[in-house]
N, C-alpha and C. Protein backbone atom coordinates (compact mmCIF):
# COMPACT_ATOMS: atom_id res chain seq x y z
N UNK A 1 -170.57 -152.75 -127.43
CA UNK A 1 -170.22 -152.31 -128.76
C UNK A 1 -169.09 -151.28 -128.66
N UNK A 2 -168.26 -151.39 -129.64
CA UNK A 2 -166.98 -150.61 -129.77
C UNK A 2 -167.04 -149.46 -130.20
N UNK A 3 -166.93 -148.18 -129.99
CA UNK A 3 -166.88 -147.24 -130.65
C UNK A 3 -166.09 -147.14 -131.63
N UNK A 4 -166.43 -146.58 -133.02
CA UNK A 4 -164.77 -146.54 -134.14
C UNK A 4 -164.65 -145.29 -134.04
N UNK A 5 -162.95 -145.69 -133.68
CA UNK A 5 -162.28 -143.91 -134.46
C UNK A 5 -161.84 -143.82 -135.53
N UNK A 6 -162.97 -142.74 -135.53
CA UNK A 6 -163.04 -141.84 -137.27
C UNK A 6 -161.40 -141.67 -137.81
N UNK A 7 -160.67 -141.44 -136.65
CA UNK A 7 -159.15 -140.72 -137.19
C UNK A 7 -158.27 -141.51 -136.99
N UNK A 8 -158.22 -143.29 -136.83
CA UNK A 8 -156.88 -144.46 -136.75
C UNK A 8 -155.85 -143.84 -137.17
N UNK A 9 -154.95 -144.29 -136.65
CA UNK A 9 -153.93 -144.14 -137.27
C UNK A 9 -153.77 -145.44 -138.26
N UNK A 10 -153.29 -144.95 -139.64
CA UNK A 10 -153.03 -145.89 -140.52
C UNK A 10 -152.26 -147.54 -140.42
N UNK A 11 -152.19 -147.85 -141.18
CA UNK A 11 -151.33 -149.30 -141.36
C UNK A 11 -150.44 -148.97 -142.10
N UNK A 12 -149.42 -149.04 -141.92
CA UNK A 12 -148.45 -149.00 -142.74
C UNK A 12 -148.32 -149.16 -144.47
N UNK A 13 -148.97 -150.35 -144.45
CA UNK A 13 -149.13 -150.88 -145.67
C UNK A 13 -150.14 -150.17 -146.25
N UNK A 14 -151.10 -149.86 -145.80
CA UNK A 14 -151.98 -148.66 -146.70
C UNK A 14 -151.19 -147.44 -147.13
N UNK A 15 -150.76 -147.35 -145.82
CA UNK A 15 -150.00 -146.06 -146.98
C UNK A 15 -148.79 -145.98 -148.02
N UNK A 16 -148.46 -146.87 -147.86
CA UNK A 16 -147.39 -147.46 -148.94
C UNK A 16 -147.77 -147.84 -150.18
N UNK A 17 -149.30 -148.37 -150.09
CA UNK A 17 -150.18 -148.33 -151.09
C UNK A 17 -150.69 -146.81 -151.59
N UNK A 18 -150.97 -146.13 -150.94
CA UNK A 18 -151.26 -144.95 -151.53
C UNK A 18 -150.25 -143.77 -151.88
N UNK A 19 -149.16 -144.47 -151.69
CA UNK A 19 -147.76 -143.41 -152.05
C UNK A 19 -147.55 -144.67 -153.08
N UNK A 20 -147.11 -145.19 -154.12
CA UNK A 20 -146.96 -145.99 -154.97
C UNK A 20 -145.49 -145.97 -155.50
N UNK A 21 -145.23 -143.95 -155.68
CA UNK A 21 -143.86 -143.76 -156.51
C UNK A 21 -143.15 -143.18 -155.31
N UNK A 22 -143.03 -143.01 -153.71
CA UNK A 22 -142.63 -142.45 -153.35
C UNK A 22 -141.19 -143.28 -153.08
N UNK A 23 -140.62 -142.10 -152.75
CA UNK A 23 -138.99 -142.34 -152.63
C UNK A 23 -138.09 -141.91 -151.17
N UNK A 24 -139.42 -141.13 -150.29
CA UNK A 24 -138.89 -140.76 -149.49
C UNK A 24 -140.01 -141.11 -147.84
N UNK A 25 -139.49 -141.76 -146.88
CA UNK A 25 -140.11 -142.10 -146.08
C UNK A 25 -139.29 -141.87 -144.90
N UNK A 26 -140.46 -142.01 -143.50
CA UNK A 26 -139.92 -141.70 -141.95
C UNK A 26 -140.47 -142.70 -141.23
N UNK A 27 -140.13 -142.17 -139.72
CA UNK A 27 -140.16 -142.94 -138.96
C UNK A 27 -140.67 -142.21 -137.50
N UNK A 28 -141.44 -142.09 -137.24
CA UNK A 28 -141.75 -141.21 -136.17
C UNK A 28 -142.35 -141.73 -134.93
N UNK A 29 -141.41 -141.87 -133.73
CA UNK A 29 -142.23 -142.12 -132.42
C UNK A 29 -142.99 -141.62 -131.20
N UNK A 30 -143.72 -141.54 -131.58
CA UNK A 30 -144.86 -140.84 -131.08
C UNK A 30 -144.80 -140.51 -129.68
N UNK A 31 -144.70 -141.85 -128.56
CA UNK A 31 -145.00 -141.91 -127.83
C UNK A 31 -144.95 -140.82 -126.64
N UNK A 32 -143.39 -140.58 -126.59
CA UNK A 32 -143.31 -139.47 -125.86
C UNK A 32 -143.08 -137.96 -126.83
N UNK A 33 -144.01 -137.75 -127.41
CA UNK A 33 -143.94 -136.38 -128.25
C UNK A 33 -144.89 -135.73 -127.73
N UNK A 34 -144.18 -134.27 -128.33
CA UNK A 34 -145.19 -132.96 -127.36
C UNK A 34 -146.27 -132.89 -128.90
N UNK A 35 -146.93 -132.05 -128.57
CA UNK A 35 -147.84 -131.91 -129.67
C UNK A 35 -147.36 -130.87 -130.86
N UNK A 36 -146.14 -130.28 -130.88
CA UNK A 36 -145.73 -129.81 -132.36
C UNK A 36 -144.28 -130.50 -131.72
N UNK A 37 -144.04 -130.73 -133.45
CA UNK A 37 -142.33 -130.96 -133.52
C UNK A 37 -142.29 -129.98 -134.70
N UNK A 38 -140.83 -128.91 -134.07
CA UNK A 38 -140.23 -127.85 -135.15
C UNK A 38 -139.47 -129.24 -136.64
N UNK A 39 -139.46 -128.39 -137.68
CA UNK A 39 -138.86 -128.77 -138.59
C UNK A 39 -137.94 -127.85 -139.47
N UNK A 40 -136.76 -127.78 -139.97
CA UNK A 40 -136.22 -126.86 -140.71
C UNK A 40 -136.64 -126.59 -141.95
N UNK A 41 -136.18 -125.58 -142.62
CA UNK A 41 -136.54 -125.45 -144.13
C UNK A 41 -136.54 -126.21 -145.10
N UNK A 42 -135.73 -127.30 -144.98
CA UNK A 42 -135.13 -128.60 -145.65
C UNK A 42 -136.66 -129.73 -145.85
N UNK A 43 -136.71 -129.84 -144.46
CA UNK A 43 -137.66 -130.69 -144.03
C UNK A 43 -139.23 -129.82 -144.55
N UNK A 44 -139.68 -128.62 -144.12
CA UNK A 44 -141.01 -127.95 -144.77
C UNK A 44 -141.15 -128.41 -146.57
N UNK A 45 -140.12 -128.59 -146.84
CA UNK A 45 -140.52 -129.00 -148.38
C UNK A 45 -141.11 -130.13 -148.40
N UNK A 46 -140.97 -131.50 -147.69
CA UNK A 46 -141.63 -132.94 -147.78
C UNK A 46 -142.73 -133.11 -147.12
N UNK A 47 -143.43 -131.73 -146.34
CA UNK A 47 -144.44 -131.94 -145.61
C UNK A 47 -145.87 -131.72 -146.35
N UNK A 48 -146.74 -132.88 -146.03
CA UNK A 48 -148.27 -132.51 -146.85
C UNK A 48 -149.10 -132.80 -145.88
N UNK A 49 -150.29 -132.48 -146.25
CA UNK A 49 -151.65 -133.16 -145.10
C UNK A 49 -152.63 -134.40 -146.56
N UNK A 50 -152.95 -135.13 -145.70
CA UNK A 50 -153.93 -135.93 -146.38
C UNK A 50 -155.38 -135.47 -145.93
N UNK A 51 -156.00 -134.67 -147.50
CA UNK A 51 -157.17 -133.98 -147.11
C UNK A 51 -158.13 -134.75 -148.14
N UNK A 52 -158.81 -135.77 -147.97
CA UNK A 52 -159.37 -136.50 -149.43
C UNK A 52 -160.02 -135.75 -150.05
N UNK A 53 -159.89 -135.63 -150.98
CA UNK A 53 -160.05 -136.23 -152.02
C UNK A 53 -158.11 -136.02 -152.58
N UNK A 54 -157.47 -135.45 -151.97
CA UNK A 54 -155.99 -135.07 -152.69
C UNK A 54 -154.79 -135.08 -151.50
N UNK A 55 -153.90 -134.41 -151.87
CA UNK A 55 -152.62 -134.19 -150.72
C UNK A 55 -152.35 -132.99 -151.14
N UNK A 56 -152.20 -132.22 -149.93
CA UNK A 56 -152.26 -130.69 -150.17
C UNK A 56 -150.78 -130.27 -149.30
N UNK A 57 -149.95 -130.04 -150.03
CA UNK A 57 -148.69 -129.78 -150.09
C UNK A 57 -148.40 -128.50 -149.13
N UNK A 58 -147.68 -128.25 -148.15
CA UNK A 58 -147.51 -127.30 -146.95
C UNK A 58 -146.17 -126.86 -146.75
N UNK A 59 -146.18 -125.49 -146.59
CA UNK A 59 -144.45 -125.37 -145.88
C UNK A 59 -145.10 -124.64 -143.93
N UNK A 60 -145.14 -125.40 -143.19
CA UNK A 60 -145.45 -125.17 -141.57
C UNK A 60 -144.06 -125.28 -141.08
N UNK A 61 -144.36 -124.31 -140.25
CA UNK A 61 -142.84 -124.28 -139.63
C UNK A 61 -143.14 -125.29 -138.21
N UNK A 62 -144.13 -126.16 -138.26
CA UNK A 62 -144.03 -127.50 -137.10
C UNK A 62 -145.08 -127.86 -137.47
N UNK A 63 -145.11 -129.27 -136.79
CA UNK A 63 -146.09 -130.32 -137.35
C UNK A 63 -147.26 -130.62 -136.04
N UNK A 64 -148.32 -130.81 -136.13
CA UNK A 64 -149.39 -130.16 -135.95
C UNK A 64 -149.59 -131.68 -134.57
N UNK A 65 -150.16 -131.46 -133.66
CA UNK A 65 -150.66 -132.95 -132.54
C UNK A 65 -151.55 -133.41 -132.61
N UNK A 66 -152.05 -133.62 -133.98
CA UNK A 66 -153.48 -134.25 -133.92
C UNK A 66 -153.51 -135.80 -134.17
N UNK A 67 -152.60 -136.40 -133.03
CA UNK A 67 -152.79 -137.77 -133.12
C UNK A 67 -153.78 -138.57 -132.64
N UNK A 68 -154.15 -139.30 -132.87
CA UNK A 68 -155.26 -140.42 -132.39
C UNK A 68 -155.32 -141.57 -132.99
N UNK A 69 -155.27 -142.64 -131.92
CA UNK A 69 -154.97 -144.07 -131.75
C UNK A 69 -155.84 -144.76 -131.64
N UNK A 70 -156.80 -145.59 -132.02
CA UNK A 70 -157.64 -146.53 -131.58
C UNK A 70 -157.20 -147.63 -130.18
């Protein structure tokens, strides 16, 4: 039996579904990344966390390594 991870990383298409009106999207490769990437002031404005029940809007001056992959 397989263990599930609680924390997949998404499908694409789900989240495209759950952004409906968005206008602004990325592209991020993971593979060889350290666990924060700096971002400028520009960039802290488009950053949120997905906390359900909502999206809770952030200005972090880097983005956080909590990746996990099934």
């Amino acid at each position: 039996m397989k263990k599930v991870d609680r924390y997949s990383i998404p499908r694409i298409e789900d989240i495209f579904d759950y952004f409906p009106h968005g206008r602004k999207y990325s592209k991020l490769d993971i593979r060889q990344a350290y666990l924060q990437l700096g971002c400028d002031d520009e960039t802290k404005e488009l950053l949120a966390i997905k906390h359900p029940p909502r999206i809770v809007p952030l200005q972090p001056n880097a983005l956080w390594g909590f990746f996990c992959s099934s």
